[in-house]
C-alpha atoms as a PDB file:
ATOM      1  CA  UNK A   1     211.174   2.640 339.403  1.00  0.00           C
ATOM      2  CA  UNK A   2     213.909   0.065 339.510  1.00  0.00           C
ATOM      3  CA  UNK A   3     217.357   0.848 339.598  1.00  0.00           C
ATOM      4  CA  UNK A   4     219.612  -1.424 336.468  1.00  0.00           C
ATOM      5  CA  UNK A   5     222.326  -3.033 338.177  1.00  0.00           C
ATOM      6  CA  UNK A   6     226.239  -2.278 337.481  1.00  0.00           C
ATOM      7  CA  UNK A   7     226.343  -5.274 335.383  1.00  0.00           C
ATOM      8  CA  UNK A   8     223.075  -4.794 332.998  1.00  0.00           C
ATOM      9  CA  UNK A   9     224.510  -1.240 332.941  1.00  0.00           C
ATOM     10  CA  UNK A  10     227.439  -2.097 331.597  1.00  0.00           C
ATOM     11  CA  UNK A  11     225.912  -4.669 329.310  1.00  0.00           C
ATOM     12  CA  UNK A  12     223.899  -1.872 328.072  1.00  0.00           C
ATOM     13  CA  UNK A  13     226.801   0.774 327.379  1.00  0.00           C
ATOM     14  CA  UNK A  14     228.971  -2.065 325.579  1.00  0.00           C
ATOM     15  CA  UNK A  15     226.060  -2.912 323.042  1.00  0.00           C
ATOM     16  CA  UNK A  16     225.752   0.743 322.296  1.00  0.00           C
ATOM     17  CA  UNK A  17     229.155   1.138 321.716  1.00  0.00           C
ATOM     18  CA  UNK A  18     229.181  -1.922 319.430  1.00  0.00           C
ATOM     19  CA  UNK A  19     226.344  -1.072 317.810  1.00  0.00           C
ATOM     20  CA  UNK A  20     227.449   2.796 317.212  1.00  0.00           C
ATOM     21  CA  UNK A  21     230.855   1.519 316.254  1.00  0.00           C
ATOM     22  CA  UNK A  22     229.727  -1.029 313.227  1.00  0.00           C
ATOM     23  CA  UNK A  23     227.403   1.426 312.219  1.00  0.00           C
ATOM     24  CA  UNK A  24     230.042   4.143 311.770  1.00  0.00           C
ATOM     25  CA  UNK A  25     232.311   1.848 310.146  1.00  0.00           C
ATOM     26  CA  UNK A  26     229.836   1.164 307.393  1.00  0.00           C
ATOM     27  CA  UNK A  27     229.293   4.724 306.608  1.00  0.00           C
ATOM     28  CA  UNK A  28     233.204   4.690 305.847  1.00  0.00           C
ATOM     29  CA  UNK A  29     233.973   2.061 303.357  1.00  0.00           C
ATOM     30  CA  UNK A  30     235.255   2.572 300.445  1.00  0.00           C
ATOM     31  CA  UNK A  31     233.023   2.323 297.538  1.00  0.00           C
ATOM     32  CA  UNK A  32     235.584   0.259 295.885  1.00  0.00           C
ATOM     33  CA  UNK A  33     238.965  -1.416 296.263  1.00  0.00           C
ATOM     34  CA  UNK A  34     242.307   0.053 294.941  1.00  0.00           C
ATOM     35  CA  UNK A  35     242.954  -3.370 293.200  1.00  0.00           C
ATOM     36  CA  UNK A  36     239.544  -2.484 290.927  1.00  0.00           C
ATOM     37  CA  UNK A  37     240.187   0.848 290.358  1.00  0.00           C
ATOM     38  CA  UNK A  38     243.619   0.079 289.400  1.00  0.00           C
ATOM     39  CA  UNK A  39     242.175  -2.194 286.718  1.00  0.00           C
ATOM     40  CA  UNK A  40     240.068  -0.122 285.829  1.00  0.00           C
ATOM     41  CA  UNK A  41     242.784   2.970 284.784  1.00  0.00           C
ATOM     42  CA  UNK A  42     245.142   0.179 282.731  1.00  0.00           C
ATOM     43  CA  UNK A  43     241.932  -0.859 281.461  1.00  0.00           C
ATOM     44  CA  UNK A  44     241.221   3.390 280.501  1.00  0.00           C
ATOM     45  CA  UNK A  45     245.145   3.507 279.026  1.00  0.00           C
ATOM     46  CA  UNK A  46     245.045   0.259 277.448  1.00  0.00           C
ATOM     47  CA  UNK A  47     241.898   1.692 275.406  1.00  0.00           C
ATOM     48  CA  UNK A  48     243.832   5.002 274.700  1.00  0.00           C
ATOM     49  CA  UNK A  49     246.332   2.886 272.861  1.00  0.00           C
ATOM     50  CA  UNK A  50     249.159   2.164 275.360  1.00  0.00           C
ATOM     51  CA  UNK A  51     250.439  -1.520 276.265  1.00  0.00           C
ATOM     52  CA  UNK A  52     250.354  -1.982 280.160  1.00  0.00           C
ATOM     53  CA  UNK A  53     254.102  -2.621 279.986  1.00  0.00           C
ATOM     54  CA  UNK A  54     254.201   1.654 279.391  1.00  0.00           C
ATOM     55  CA  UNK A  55     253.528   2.670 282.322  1.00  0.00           C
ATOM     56  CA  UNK A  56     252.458   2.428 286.339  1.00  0.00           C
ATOM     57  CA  UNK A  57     249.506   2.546 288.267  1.00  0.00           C
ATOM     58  CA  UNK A  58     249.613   3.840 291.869  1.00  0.00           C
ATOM     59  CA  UNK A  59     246.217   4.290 293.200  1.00  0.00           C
ATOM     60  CA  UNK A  60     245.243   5.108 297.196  1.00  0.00           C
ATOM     61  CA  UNK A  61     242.095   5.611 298.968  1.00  0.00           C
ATOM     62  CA  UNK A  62     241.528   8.662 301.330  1.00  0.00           C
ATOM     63  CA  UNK A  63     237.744   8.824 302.543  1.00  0.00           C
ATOM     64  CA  UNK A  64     238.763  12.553 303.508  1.00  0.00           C
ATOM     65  CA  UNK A  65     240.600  13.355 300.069  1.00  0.00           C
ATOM     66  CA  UNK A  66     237.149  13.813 297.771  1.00  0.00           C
ATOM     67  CA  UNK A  67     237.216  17.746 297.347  1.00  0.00           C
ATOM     68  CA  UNK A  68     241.262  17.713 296.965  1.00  0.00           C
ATOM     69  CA  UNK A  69     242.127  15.164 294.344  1.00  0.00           C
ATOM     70  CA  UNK A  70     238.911  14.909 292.379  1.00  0.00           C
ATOM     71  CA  UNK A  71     237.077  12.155 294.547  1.00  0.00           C
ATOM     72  CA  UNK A  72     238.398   9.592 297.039  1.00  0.00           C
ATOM     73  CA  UNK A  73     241.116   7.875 295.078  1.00  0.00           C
ATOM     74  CA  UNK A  74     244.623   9.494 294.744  1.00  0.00           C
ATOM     75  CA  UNK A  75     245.572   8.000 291.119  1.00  0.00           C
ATOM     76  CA  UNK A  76     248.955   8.523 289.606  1.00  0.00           C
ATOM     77  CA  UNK A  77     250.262   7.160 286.193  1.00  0.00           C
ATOM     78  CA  UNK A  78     254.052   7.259 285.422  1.00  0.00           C
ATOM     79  CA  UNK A  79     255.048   6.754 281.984  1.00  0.00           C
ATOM     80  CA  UNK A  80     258.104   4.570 281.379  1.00  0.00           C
ATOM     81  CA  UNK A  81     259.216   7.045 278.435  1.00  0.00           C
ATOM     82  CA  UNK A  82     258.637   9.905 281.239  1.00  0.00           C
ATOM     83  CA  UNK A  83     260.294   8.838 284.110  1.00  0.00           C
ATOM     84  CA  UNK A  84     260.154  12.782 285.613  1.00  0.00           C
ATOM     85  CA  UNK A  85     256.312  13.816 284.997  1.00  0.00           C
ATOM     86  CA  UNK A  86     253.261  11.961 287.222  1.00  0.00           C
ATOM     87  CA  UNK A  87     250.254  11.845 285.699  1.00  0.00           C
ATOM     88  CA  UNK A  88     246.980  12.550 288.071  1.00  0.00           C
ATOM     89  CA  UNK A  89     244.079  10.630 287.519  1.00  0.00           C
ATOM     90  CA  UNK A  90     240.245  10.888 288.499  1.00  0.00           C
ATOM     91  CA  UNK A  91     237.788   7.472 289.440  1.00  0.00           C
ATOM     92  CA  UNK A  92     234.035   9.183 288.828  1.00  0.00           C
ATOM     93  CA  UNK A  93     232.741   6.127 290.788  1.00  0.00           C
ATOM     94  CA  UNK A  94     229.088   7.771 291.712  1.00  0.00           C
ATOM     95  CA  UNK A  95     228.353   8.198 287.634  1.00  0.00           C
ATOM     96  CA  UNK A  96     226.897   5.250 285.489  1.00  0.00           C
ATOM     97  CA  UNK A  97     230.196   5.758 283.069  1.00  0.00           C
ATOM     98  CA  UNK A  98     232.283   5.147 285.519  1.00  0.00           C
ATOM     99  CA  UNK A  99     234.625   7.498 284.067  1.00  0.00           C
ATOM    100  CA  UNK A 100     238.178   7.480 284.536  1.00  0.00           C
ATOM    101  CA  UNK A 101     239.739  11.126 283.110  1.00  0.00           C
ATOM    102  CA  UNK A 102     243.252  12.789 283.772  1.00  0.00           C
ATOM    103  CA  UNK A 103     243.137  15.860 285.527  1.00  0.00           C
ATOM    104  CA  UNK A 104     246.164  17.227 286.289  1.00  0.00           C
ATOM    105  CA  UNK A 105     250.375  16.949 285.390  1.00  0.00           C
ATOM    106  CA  UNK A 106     253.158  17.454 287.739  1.00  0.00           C
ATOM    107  CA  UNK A 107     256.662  17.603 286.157  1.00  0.00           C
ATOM    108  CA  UNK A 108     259.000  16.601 288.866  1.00  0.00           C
ATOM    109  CA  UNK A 109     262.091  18.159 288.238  1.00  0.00           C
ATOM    110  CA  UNK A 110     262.113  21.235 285.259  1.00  0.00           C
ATOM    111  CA  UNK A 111     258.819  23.017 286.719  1.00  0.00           C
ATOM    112  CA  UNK A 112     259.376  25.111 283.224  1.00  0.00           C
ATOM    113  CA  UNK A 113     258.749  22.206 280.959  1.00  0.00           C
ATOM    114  CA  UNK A 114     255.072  21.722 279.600  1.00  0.00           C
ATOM    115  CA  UNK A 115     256.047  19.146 276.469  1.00  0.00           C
ATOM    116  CA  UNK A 116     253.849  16.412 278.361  1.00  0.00           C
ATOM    117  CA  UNK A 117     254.091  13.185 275.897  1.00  0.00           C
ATOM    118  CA  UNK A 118     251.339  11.553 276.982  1.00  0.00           C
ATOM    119  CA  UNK A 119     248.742  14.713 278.525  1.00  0.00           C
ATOM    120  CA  UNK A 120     244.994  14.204 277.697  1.00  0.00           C
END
């Protein structure tokens, strides 16, 4: 039996790594950008009757945040009328509809006030 010499070795080991590296890096991107999904919600409120000059879009992707915030996307809508109250959004990406629905309401000052303008 032959003996592989320092340099095939290390050959070797570096193409595994490579190979084990892109592969794992596949398995962790995101099904789609912010920038879409974004679009996607103004396109949702736009529908619901607002004009896109109402209100913000924040929208950030965490591959670990699935079971927390209702899938990977962490969506949040302020309403220019409702400066203190965020607005929590849900991207069901893996469903034909493609749904977008709003899931939760946060005031962020009175913790006592549930008069949300603009709460699905």
């Amino acid at each position: 039996m032959r003996i592989i010499t320092k340099k095939a070795f290390f050959l070797l080991l570096f193409l595994v790594i490579s190979v084990s590296a892109t592969g794992c890096s596949l398995f962790n991107q995101k099904p789609e950008l912010e920038k879409s999904v974004k679009q996607k919600v103004v396109n949702h409120l736009v529908s619901e009757g607002y004009k896109e000059n109402e209100f913000s879009v924040d929208v950030e992707y965490h591959a670990a945040g699935a079971s927390k915030m209702g899938g990977p996307y962490a969506i949040q809508v302020k309403f220019n009328d409702e400066k203190n109250v965020i607005y929590y959004y849900k991207y069901d990406y893996n469903s034909k509809s493609k749904e977008i629905t709003q899931y939760g309401v946060a005031p962020l000052q009175s913790k006592e006030d549930k008069n949300f303008k603009h709460a699905e």
